[in-house]
C-alpha atoms as a PDB file:
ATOM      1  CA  UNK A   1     -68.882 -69.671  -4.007  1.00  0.00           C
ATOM      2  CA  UNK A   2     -66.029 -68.418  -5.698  1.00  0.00           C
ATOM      3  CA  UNK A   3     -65.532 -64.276  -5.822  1.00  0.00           C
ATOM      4  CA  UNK A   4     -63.953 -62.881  -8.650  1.00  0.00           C
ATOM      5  CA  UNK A   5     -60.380 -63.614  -7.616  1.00  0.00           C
ATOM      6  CA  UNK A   6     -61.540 -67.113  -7.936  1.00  0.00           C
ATOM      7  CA  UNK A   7     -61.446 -67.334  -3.810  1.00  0.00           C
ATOM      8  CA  UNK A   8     -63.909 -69.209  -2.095  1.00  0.00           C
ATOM      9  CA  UNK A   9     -65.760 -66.276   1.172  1.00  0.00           C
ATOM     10  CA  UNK A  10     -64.679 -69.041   3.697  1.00  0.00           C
ATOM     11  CA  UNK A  11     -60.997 -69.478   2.559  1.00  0.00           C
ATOM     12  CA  UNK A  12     -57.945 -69.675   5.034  1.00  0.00           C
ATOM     13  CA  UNK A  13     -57.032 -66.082   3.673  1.00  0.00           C
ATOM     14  CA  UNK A  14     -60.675 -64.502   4.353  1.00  0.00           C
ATOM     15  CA  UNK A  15     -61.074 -65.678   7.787  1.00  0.00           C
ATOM     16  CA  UNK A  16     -57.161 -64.664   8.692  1.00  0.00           C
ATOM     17  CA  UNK A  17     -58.255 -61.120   7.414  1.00  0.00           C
ATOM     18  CA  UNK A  18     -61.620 -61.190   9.723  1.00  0.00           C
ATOM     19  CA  UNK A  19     -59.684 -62.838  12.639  1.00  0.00           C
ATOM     20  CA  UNK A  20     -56.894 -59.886  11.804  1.00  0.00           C
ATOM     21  CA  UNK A  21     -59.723 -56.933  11.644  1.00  0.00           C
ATOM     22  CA  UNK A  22     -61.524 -59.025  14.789  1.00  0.00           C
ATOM     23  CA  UNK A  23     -58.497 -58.844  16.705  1.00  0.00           C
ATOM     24  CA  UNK A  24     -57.329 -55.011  15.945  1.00  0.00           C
ATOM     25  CA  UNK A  25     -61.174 -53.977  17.106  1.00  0.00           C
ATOM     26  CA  UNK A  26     -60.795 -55.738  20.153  1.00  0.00           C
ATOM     27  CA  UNK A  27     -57.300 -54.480  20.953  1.00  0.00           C
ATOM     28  CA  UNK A  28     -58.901 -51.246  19.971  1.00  0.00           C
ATOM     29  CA  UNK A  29     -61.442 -51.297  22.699  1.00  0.00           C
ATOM     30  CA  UNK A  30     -59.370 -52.488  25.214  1.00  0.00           C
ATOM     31  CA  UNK A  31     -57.103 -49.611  24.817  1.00  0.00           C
ATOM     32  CA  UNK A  32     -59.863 -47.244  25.016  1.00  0.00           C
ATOM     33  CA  UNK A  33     -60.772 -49.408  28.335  1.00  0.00           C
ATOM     34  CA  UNK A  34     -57.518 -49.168  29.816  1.00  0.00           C
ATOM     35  CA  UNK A  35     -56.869 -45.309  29.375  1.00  0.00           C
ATOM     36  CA  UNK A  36     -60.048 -45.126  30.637  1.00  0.00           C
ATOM     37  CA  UNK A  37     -58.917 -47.002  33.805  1.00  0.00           C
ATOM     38  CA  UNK A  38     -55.960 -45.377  34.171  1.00  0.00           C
ATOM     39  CA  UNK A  39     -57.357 -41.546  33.488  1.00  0.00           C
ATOM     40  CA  UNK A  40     -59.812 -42.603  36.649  1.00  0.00           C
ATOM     41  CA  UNK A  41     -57.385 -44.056  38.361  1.00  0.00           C
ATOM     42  CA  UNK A  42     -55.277 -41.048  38.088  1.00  0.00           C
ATOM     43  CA  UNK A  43     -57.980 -38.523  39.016  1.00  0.00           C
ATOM     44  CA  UNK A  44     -59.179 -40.859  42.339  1.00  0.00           C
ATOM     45  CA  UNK A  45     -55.575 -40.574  43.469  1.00  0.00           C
ATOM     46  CA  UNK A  46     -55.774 -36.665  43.312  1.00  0.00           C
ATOM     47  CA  UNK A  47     -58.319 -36.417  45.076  1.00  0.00           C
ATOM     48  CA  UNK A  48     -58.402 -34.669  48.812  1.00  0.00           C
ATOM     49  CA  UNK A  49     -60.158 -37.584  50.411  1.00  0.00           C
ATOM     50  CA  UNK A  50     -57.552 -40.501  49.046  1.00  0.00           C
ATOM     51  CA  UNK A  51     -54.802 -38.140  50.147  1.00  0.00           C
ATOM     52  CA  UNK A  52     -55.921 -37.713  53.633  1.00  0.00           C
ATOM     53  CA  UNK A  53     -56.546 -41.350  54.135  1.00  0.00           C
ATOM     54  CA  UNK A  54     -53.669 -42.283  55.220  1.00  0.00           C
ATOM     55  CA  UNK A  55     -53.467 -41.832  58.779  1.00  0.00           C
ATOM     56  CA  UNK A  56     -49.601 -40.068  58.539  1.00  0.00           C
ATOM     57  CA  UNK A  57     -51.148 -37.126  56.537  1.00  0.00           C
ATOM     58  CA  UNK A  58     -53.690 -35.868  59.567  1.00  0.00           C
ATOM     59  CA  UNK A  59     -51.125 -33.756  60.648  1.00  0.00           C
ATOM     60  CA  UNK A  60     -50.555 -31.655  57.609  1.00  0.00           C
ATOM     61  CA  UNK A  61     -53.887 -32.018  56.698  1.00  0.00           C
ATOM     62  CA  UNK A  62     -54.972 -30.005  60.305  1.00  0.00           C
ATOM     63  CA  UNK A  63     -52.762 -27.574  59.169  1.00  0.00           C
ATOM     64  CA  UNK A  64     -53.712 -26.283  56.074  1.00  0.00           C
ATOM     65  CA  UNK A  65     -57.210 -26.647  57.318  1.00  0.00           C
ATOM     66  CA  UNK A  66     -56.069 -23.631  59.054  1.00  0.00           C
ATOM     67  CA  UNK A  67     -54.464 -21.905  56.018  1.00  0.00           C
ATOM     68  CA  UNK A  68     -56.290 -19.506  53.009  1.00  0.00           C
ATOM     69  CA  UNK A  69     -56.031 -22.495  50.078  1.00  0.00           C
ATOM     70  CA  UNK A  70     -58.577 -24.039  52.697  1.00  0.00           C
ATOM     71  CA  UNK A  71     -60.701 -21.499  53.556  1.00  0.00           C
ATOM     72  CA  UNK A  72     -60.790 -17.855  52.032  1.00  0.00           C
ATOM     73  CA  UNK A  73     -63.117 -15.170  51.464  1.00  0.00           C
ATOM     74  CA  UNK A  74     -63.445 -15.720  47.669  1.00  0.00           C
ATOM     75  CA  UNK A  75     -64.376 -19.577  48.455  1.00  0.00           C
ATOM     76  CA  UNK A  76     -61.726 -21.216  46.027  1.00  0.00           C
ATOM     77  CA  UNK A  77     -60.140 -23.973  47.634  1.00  0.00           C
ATOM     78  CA  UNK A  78     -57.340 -26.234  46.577  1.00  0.00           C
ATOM     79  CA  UNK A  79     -56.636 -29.686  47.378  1.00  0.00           C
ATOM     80  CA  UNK A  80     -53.559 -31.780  47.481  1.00  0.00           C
ATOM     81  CA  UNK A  81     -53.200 -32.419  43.930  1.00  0.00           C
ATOM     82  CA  UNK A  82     -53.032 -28.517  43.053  1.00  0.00           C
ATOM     83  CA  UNK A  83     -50.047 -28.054  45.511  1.00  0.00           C
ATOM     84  CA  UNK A  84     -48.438 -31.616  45.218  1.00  0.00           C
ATOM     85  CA  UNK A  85     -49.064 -32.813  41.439  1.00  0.00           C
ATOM     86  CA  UNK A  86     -48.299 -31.326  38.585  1.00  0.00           C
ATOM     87  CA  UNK A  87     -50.933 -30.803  35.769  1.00  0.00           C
ATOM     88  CA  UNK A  88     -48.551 -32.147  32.301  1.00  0.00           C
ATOM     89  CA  UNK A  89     -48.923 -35.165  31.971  1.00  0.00           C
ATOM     90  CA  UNK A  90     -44.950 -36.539  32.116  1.00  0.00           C
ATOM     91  CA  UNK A  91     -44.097 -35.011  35.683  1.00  0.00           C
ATOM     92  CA  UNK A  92     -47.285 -35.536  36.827  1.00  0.00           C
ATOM     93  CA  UNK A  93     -46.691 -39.576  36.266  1.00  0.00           C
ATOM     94  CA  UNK A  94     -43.195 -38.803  37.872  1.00  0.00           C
ATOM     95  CA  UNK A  95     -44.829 -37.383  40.665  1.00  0.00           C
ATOM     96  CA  UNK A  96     -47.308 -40.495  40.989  1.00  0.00           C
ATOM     97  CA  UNK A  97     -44.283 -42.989  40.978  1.00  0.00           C
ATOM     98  CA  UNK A  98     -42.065 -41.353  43.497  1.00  0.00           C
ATOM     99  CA  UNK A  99     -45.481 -41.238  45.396  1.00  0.00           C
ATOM    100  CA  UNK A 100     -44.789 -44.973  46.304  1.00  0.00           C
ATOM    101  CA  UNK A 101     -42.228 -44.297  48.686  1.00  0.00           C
ATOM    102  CA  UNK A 102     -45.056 -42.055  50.775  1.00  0.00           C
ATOM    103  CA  UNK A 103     -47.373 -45.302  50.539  1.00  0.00           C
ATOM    104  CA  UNK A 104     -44.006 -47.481  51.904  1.00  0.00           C
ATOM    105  CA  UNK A 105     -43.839 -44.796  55.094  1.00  0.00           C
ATOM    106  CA  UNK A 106     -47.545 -45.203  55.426  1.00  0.00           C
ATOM    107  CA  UNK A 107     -46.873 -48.787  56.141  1.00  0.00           C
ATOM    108  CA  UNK A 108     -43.848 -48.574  57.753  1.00  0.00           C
ATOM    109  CA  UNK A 109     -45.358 -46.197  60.576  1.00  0.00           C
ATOM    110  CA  UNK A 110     -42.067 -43.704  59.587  1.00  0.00           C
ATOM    111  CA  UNK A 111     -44.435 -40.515  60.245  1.00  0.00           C
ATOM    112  CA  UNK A 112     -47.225 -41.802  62.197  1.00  0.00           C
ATOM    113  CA  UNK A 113     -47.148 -39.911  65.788  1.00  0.00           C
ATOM    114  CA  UNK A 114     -46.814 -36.071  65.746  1.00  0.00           C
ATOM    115  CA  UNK A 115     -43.359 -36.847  67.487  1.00  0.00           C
ATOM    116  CA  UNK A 116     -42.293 -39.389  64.293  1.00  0.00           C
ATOM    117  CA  UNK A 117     -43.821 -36.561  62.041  1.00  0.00           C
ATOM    118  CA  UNK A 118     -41.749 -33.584  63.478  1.00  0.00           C
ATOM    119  CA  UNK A 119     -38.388 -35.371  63.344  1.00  0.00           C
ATOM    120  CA  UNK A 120     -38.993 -36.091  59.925  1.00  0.00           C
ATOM    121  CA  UNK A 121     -40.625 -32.063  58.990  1.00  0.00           C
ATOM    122  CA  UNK A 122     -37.443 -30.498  57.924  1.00  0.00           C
ATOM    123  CA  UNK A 123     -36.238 -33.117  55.442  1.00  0.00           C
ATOM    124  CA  UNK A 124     -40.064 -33.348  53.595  1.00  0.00           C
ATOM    125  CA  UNK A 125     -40.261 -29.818  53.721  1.00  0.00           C
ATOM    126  CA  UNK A 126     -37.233 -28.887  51.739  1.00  0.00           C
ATOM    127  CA  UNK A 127     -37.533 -32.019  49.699  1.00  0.00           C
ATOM    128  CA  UNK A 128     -40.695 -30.023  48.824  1.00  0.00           C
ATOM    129  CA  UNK A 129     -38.873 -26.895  48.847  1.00  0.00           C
ATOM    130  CA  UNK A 130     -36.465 -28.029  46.139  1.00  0.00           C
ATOM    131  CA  UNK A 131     -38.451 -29.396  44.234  1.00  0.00           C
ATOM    132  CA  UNK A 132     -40.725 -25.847  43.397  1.00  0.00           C
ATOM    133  CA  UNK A 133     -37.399 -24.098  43.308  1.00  0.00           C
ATOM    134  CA  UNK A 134     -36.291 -26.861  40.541  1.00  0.00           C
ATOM    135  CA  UNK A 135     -40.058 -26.157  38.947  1.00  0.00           C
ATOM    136  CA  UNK A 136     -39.853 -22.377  39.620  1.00  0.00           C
ATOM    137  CA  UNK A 137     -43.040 -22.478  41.534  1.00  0.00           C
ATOM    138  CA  UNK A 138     -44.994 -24.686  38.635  1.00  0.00           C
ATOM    139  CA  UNK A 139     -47.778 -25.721  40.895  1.00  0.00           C
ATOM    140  CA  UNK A 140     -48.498 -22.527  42.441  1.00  0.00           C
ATOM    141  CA  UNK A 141     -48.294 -20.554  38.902  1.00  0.00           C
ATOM    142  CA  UNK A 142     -51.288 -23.121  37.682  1.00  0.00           C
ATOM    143  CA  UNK A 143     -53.881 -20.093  40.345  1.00  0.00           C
ATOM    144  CA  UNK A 144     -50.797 -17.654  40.831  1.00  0.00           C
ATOM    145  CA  UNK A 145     -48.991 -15.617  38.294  1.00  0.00           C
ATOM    146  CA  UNK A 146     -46.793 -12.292  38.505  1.00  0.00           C
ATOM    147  CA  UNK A 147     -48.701 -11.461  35.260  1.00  0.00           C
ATOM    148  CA  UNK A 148     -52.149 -11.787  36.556  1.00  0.00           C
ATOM    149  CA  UNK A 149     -51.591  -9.521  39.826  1.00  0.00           C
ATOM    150  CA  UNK A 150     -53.049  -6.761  40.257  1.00  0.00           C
ATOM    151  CA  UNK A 151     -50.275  -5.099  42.596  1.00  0.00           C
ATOM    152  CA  UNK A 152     -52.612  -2.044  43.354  1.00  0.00           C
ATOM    153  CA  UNK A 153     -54.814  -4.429  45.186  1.00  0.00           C
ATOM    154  CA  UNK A 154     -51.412  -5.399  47.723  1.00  0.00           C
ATOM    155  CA  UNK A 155     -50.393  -3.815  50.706  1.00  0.00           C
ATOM    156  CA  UNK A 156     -47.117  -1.779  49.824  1.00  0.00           C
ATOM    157  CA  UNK A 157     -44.553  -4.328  50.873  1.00  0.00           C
ATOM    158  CA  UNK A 158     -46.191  -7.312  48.805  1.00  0.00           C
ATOM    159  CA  UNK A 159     -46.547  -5.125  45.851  1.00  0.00           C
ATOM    160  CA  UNK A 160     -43.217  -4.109  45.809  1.00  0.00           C
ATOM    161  CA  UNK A 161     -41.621  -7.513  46.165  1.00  0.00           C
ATOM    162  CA  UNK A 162     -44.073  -9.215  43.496  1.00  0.00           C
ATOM    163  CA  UNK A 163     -43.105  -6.448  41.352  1.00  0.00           C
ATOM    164  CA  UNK A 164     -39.439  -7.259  41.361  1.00  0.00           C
ATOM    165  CA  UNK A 165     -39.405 -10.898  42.298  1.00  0.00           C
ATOM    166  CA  UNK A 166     -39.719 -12.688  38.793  1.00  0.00           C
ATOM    167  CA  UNK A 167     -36.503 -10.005  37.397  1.00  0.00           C
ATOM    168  CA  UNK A 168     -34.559 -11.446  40.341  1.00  0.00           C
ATOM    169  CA  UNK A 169     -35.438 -14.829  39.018  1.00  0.00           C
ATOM    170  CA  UNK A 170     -37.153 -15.209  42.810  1.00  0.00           C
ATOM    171  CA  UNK A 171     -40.386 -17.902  43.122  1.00  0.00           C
ATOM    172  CA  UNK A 172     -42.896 -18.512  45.150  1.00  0.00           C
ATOM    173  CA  UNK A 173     -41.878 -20.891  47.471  1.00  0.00           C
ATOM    174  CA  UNK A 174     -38.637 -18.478  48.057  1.00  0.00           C
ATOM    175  CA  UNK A 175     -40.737 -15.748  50.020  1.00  0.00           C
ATOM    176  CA  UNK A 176     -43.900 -18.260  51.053  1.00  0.00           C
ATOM    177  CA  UNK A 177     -42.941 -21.192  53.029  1.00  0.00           C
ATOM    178  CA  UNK A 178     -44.957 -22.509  55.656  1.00  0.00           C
ATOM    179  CA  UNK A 179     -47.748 -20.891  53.320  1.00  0.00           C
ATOM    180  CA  UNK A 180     -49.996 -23.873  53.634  1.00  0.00           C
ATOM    181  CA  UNK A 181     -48.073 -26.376  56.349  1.00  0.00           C
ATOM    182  CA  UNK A 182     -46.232 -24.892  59.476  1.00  0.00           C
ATOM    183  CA  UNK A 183     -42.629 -24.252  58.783  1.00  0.00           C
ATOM    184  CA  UNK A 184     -40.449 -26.455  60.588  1.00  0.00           C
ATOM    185  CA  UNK A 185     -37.314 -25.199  62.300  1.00  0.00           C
ATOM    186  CA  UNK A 186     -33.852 -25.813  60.256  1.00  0.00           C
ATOM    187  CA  UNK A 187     -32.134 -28.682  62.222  1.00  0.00           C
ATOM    188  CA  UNK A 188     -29.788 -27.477  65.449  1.00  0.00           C
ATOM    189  CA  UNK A 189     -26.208 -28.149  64.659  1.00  0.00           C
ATOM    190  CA  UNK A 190     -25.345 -29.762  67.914  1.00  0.00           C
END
């Protein structure tokens, strides 16, 4: 039956617009789909028990079972992610990619016996190092800030370097290394 722009409901032009509308849905819920994916995906990977499942991480992961962001009297704990990934989203997709290369070492056995995992210490460490410098301190700031500290609650030499530290343009990871990993030793110049 014709409609009143003398077009018959089944024409070429009515099902185009229903395979068009049929098509955009679909693409629709497939997007939803994949961010969904991809937001799970993302949240699996930051969690403690993925990043401990590699067999190379033990050994970091015995030490800061031994540090306060394990186990503290105020029973807060962080995990990986908090120290290692940041929270926006742009460097925190950075962060995934250049994650590869610590799957490739995985496989490649680079850190996989204490004695592997100490020669290589230094170099991950201040690869670490630079990079909080870089972020002044980002991923610590997300539970740590000079402007949430209540100095009268630190002992006298804490309070007076916190106090000071941010107008020297000083972060965290200047004054606490080896905070949640043992500190390795600079390299001997031999």
């Amino acid at each position: 039956m014709p409609n009143s722009k003398g077009q018959d409901a089944g024409s070429p032009q009515k099902r185009g617009q229903r395979v068009g509308i049929l098509l955009v849905s679909v693409l629709f819920i497939a997007g939803i789909g994949f961010a969904a994916l991809f937001n799970a995906g993302i949240a699996y990977t930051n969690e403690m028990e993925f990043c401990v499942s590699c067999h190379s991480l033990q050994i970091p992961y015995e030490e800061y079972k031994e540090s306060l962001h394990y186990k503290n009297q105020s029973g807060v704990q962080t995990t990986c992610a908090d120290c290692h990934v940041p929270k926006p989203f742009a460097p925190k997709m950075i962060a995934k990619v250049v994650a590869v290369k610590d799957v490739y070492h995985e496989i490649a056995g680079t850190i996989d016996t204490p004695e592997k995992y100490e020669a290589h210490r230094w170099d991950m460490a201040s690869r670490v190092w630079a990079k909080m410098e870089r972020t002044d301190s980002r991923e610590c700031r997300s539970c740590h800030d000079y402007e949430d500290m209540d100095l009268s609650e630190q002992g006298r030499s804490a309070r007076s370097r916190h106090a000071s530290a941010e107008e020297r343009g000083k972060t965290c990871i200047d004054c606490h290394k080896g905070i949640a990993h043992y500190e390795p030793l600079p390299p001997r110049d031999d």
